[in-house]
Protein backbone atom coordinates (compact mmCIF):
# COMPACT_ATOMS: atom_id res chain seq x y z
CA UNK A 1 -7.40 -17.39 -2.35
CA UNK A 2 -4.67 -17.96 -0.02
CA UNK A 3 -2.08 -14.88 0.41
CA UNK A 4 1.57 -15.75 0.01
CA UNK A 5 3.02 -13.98 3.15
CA UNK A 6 6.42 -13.95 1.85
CA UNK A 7 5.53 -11.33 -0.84
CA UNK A 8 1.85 -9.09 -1.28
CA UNK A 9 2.41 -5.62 -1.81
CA UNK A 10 0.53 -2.87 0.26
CA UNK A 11 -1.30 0.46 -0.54
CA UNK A 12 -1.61 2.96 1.55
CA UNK A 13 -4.37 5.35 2.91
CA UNK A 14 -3.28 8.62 1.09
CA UNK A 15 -2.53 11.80 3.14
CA UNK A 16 -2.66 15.43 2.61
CA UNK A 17 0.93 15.40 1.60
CA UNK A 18 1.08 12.24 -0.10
CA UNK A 19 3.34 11.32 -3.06
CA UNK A 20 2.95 8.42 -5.05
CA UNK A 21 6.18 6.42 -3.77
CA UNK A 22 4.51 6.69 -0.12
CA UNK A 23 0.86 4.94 -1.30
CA UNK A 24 2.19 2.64 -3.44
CA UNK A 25 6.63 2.07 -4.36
CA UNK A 26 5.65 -1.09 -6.31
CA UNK A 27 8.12 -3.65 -4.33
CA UNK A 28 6.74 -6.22 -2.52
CA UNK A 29 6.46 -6.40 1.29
CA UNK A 30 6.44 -9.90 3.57
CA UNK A 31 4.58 -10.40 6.88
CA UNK A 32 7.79 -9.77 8.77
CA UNK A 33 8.36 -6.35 7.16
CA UNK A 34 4.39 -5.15 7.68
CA UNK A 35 4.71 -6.29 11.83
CA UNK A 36 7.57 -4.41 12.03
CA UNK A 37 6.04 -1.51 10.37
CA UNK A 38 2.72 -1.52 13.00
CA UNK A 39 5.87 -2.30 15.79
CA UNK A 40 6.98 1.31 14.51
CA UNK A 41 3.58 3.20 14.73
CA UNK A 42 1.53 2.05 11.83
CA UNK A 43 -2.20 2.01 12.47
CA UNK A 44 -4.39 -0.76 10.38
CA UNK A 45 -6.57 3.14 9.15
CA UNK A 46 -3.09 3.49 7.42
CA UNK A 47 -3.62 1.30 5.13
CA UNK A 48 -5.91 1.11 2.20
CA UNK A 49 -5.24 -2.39 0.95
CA UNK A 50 -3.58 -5.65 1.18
CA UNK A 51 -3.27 -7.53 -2.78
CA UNK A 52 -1.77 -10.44 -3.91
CA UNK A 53 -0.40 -8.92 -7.01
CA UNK A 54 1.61 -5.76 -8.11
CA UNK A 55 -0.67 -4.84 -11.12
CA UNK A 56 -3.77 -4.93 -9.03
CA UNK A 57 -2.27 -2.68 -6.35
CA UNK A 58 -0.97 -0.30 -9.07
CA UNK A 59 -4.52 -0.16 -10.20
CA UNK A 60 -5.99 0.54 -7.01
CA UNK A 61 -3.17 3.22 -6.15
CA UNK A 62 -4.06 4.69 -9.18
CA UNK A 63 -7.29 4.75 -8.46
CA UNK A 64 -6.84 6.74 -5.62
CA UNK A 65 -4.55 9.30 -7.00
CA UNK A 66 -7.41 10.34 -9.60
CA UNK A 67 -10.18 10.22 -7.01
CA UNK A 68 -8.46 12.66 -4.70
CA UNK A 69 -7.23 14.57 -8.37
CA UNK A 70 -3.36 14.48 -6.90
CA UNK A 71 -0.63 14.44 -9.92
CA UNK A 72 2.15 13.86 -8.20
């Protein structure tokens, strides 16, 4: 599958003071915009996954809000 680096969407690794919005805001990121991020400080542990498509990575950050039983 070949990634489209002009638009994927990102989840993050969730924190102990994590709200939704910061694992997962649902817009689309580009390669630019995630180098400038790791320019800032972010760390490739920060993030939990890389998909191609918004419902997957809604899934996944789902996923991760009822594993870790967080209902924010």
């Amino acid at each position: 599958m070949k990634l489209n680096l002009n638009k994927f969407y990102v989840v993050y690794a969730l924190t102990k003071y994590s709200e939704k919005v910061d694992v997962f805001d649902g817009r689309p990121t580009t390669i630019t915009s995630l180098k400038n991020q790791f320019r800032g400080g972010l760390e490739p542990k920060d993030i939990e996954g890389i998909y191609t498509t918004k419902k997957l990575a809604t899934s996944v950050a789902e996923k991760l809000f009822k594993k870790h039983s967080i209902k924010r």
